[in-house]
N, C-alpha and C. Protein backbone atom coordinates (compact mmCIF):
# COMPACT_ATOMS: atom_id res chain seq x y z
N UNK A 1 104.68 64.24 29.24
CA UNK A 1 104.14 64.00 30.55
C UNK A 1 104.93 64.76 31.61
N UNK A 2 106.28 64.73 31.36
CA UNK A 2 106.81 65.37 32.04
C UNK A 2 106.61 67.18 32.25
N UNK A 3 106.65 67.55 31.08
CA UNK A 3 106.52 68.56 30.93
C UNK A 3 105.00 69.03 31.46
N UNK A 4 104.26 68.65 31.66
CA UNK A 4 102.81 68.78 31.89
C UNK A 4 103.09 68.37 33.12
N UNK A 5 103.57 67.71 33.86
CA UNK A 5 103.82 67.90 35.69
C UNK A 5 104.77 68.95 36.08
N UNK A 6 105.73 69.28 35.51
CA UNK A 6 106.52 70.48 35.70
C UNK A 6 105.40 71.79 35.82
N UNK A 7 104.49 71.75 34.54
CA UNK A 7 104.28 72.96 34.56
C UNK A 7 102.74 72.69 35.48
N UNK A 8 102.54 71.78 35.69
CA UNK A 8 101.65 72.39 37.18
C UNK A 8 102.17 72.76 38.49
N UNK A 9 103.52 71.74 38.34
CA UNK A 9 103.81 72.41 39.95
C UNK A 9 103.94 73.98 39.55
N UNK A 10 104.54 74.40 38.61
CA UNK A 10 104.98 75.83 38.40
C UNK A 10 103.84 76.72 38.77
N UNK A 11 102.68 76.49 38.34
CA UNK A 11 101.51 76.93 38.26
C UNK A 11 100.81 76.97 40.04
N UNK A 12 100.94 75.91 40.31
CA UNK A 12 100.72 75.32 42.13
C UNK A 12 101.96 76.33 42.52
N UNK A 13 102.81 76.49 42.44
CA UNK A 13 103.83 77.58 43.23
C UNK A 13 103.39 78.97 43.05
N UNK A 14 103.19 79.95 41.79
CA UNK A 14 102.76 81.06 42.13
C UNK A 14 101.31 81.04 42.32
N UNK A 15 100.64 80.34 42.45
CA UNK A 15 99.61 80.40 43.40
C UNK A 15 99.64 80.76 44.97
N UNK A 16 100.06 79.51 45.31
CA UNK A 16 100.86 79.62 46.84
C UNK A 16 101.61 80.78 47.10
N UNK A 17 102.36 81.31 46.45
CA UNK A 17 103.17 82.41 46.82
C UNK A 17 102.19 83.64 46.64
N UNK A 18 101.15 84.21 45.78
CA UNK A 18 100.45 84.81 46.04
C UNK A 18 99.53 84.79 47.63
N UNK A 19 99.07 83.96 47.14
CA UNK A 19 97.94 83.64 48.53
C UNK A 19 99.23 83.98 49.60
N UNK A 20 100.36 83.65 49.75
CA UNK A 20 101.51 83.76 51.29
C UNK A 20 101.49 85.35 51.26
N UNK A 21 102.07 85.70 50.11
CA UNK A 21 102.12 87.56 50.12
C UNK A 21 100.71 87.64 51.13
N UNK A 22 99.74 87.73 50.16
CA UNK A 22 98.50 88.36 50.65
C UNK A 22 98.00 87.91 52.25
N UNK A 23 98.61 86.88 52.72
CA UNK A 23 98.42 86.58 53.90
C UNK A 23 99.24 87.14 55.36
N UNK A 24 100.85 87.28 54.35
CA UNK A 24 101.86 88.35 55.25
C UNK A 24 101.61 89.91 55.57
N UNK A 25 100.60 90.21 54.08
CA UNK A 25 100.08 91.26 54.28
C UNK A 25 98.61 92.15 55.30
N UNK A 26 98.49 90.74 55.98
CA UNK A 26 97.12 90.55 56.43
C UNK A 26 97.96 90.82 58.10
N UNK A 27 98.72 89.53 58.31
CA UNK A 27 99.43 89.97 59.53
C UNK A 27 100.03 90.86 60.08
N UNK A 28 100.76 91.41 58.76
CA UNK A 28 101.37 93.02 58.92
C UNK A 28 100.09 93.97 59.27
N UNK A 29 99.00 93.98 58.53
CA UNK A 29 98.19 94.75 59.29
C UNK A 29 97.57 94.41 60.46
N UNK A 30 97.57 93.48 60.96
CA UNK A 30 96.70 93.51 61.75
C UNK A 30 98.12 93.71 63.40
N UNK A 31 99.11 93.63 62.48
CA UNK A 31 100.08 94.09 64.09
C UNK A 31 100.45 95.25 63.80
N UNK A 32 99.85 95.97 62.77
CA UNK A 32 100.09 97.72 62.91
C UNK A 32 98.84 97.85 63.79
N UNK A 33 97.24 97.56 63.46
CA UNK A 33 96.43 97.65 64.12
C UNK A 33 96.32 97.26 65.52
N UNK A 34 96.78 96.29 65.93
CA UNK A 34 97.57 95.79 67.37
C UNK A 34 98.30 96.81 68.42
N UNK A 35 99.22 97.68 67.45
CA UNK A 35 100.19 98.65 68.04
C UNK A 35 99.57 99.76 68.00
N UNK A 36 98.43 99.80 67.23
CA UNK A 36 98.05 101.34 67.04
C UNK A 36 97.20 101.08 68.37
N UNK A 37 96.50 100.30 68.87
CA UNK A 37 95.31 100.07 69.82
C UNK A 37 96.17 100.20 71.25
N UNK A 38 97.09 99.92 71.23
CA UNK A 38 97.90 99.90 72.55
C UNK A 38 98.36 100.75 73.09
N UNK A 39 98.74 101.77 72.30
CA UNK A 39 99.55 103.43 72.47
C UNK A 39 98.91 104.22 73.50
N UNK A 40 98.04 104.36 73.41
CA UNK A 40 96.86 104.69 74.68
C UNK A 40 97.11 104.13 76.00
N UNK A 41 97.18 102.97 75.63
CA UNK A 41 97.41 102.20 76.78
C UNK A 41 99.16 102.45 77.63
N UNK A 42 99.66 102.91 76.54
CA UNK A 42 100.81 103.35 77.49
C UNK A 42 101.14 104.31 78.80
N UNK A 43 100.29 105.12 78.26
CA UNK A 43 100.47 106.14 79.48
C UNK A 43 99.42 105.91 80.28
N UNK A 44 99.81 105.99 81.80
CA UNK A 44 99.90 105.49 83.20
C UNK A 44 99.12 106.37 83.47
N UNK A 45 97.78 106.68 83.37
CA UNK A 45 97.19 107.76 84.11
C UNK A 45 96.86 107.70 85.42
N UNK A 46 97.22 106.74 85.79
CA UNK A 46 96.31 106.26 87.68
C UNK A 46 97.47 107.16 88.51
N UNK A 47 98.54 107.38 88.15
CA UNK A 47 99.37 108.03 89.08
C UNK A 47 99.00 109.88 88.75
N UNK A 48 98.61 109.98 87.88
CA UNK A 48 97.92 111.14 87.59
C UNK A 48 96.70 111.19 87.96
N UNK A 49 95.88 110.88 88.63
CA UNK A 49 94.60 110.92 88.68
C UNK A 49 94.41 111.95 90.39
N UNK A 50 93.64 113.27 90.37
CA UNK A 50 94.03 114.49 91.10
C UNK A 50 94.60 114.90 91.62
N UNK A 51 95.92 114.79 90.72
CA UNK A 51 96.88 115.71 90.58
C UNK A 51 96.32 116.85 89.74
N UNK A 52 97.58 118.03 89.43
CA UNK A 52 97.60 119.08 88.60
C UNK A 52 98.45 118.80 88.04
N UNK A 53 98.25 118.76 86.16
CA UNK A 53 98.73 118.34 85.17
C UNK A 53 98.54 119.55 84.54
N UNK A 54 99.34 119.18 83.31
CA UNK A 54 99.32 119.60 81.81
C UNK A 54 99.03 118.71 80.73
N UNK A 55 98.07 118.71 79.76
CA UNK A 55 97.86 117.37 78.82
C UNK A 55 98.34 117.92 77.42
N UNK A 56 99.08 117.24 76.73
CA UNK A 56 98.96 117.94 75.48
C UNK A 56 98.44 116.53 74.52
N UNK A 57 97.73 116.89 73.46
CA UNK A 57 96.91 116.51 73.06
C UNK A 57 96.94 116.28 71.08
N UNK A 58 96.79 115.07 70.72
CA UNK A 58 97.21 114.66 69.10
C UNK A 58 95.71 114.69 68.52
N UNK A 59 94.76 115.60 67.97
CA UNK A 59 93.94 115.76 67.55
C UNK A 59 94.20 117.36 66.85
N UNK A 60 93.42 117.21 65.82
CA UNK A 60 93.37 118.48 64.64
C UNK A 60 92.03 118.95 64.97
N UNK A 61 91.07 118.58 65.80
CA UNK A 61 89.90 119.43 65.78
C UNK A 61 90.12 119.96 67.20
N UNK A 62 90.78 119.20 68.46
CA UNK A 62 90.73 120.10 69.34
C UNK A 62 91.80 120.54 69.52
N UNK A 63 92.62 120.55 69.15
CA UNK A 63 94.02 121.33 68.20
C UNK A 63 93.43 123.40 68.23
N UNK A 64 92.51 122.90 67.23
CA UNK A 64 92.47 124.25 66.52
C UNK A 64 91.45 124.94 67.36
N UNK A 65 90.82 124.55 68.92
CA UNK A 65 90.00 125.25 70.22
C UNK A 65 90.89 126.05 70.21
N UNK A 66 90.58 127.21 71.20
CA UNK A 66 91.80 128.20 71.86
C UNK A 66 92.44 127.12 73.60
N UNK A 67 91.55 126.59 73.60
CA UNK A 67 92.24 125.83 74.66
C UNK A 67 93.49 124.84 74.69
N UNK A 68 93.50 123.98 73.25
CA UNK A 68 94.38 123.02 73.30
C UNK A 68 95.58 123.16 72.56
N UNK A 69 95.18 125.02 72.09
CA UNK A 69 96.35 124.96 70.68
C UNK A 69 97.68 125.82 71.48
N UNK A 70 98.81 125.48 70.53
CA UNK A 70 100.32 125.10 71.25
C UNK A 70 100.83 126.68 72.15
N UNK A 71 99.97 127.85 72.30
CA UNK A 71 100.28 128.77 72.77
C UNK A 71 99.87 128.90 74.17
N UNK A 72 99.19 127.74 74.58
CA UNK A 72 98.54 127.97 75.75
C UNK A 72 98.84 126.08 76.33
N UNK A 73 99.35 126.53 77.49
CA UNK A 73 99.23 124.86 78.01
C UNK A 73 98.48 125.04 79.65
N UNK A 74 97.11 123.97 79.01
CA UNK A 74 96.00 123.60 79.83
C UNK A 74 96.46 123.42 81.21
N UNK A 75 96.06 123.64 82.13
CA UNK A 75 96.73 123.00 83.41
C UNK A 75 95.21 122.80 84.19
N UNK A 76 94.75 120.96 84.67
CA UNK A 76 94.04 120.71 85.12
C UNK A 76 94.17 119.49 85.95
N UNK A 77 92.85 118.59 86.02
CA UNK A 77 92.98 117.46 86.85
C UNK A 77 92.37 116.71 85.99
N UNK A 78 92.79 115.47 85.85
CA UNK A 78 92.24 114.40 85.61
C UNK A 78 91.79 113.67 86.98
N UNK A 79 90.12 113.48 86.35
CA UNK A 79 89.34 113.12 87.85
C UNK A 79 88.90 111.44 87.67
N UNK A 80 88.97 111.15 86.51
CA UNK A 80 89.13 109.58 85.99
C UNK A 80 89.15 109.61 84.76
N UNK A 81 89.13 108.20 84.61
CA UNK A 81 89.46 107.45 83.25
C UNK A 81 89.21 106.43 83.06
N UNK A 82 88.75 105.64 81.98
CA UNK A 82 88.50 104.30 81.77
C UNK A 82 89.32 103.83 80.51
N UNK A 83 88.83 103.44 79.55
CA UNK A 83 89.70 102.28 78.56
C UNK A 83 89.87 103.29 77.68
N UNK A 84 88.74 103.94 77.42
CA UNK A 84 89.08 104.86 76.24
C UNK A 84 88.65 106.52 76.40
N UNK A 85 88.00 107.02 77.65
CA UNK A 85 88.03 108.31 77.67
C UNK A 85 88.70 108.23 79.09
N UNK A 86 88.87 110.39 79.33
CA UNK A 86 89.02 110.33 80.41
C UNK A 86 88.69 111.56 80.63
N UNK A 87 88.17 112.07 81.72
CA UNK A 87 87.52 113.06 82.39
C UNK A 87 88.60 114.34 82.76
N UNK A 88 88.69 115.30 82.11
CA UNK A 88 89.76 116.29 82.19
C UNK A 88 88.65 117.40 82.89
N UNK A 89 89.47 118.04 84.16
CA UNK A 89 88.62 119.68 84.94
C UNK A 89 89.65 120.67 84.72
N UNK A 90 88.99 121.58 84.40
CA UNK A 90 89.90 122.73 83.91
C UNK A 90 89.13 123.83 84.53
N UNK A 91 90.07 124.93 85.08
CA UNK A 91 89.13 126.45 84.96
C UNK A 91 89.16 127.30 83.38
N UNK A 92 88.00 127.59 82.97
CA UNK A 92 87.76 128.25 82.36
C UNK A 92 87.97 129.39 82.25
N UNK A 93 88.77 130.35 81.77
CA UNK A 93 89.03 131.58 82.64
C UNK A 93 88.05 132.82 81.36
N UNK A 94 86.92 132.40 80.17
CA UNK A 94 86.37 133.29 80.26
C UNK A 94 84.52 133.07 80.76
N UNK A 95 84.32 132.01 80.96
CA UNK A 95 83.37 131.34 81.52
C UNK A 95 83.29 131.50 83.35
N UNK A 96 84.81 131.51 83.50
CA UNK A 96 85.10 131.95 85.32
C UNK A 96 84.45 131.06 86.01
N UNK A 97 84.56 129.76 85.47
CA UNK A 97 84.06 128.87 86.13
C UNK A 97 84.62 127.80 86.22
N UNK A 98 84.69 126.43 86.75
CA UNK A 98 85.38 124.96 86.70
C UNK A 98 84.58 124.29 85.52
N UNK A 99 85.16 123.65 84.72
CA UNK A 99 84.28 122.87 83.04
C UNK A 99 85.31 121.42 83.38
N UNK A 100 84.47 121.00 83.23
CA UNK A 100 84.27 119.57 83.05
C UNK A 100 84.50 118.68 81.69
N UNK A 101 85.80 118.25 81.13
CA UNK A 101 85.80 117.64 79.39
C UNK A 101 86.34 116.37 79.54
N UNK A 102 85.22 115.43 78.48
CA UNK A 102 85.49 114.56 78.45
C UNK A 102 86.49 114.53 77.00
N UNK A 103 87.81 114.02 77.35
CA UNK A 103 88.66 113.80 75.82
C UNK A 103 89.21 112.06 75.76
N UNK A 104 89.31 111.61 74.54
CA UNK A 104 89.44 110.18 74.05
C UNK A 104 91.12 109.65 74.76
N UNK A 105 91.16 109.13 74.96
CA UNK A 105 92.26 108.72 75.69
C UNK A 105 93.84 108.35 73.93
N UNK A 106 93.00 108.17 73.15
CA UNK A 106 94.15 107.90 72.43
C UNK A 106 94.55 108.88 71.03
N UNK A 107 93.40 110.28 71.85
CA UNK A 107 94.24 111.57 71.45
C UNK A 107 95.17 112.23 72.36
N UNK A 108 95.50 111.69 73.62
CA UNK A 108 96.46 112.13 74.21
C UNK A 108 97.75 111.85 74.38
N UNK A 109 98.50 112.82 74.02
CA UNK A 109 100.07 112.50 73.69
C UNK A 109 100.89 112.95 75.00
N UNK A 110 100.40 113.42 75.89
CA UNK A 110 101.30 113.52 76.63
C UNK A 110 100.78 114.17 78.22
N UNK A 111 100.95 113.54 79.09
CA UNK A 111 100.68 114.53 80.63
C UNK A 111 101.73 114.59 81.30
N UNK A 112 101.59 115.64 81.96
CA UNK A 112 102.95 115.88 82.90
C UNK A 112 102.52 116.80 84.27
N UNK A 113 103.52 116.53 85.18
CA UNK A 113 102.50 116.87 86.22
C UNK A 113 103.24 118.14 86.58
N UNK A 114 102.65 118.56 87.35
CA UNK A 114 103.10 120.18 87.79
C UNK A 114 103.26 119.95 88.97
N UNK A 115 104.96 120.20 89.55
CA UNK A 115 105.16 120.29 91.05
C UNK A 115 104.72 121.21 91.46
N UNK A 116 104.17 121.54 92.66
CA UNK A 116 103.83 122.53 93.50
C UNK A 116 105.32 122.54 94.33
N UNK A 117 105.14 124.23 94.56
CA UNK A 117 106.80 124.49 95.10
C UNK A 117 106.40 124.78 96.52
């Protein structure tokens, strides 16, 4: 008898300890997913908003434009923004015109503003 209550609790424990893993593992993701959603949210664009900037930018497709890739740095205005895009104006210099792009707010890694001297 004894032995037959021993070995259920034994049995009732790695149960429980499975199900806890798989549940720590649930929280761990969901506060990587937490942190990943927020990063965006770090940078302060309202103090940037028409000014003249530089954006550099964490994406592999607009990476590889001639506009965003690392030999050339964009210099424009951000004319707004909301939660998840934001409205970038740039001159075009073979179009010779002002273009208008909308880019995702949490492909952007970085703005910086350009003093005027």
């Amino acid at each position: 008898m004894e032995w037959s209550i021993f070995f259920l609790a034994l049995i009732g424990f790695v149960i429980l300890s499975g199900k806890m893993d798989s549940i720590q593992k649930r929280i761990d993701n969901l506060e990587i997913i937490g942190e990943s959603k927020n990063t965006h949210n770090d940078l302060l664009l309202e103090e940037y908003v028409g000014k003249k900037v530089t954006i550099e930018i964490d994406n592999d497709d607009i990476e590889n434009s001639y506009l965003f890739d690392s030999a050339n740095e964009v210099e424009g205005v951000i004319v707004e923004y909301d939660d998840e895009w934001l409205l970038f104006q740039y001159y075009h210099k073979y179009k010779k015109k002002e273009v208008f792009q909308y880019l995702r707010r949490r492909d952007l890694k970085s703005v910086n503003e350009i003093k005027e001297k």
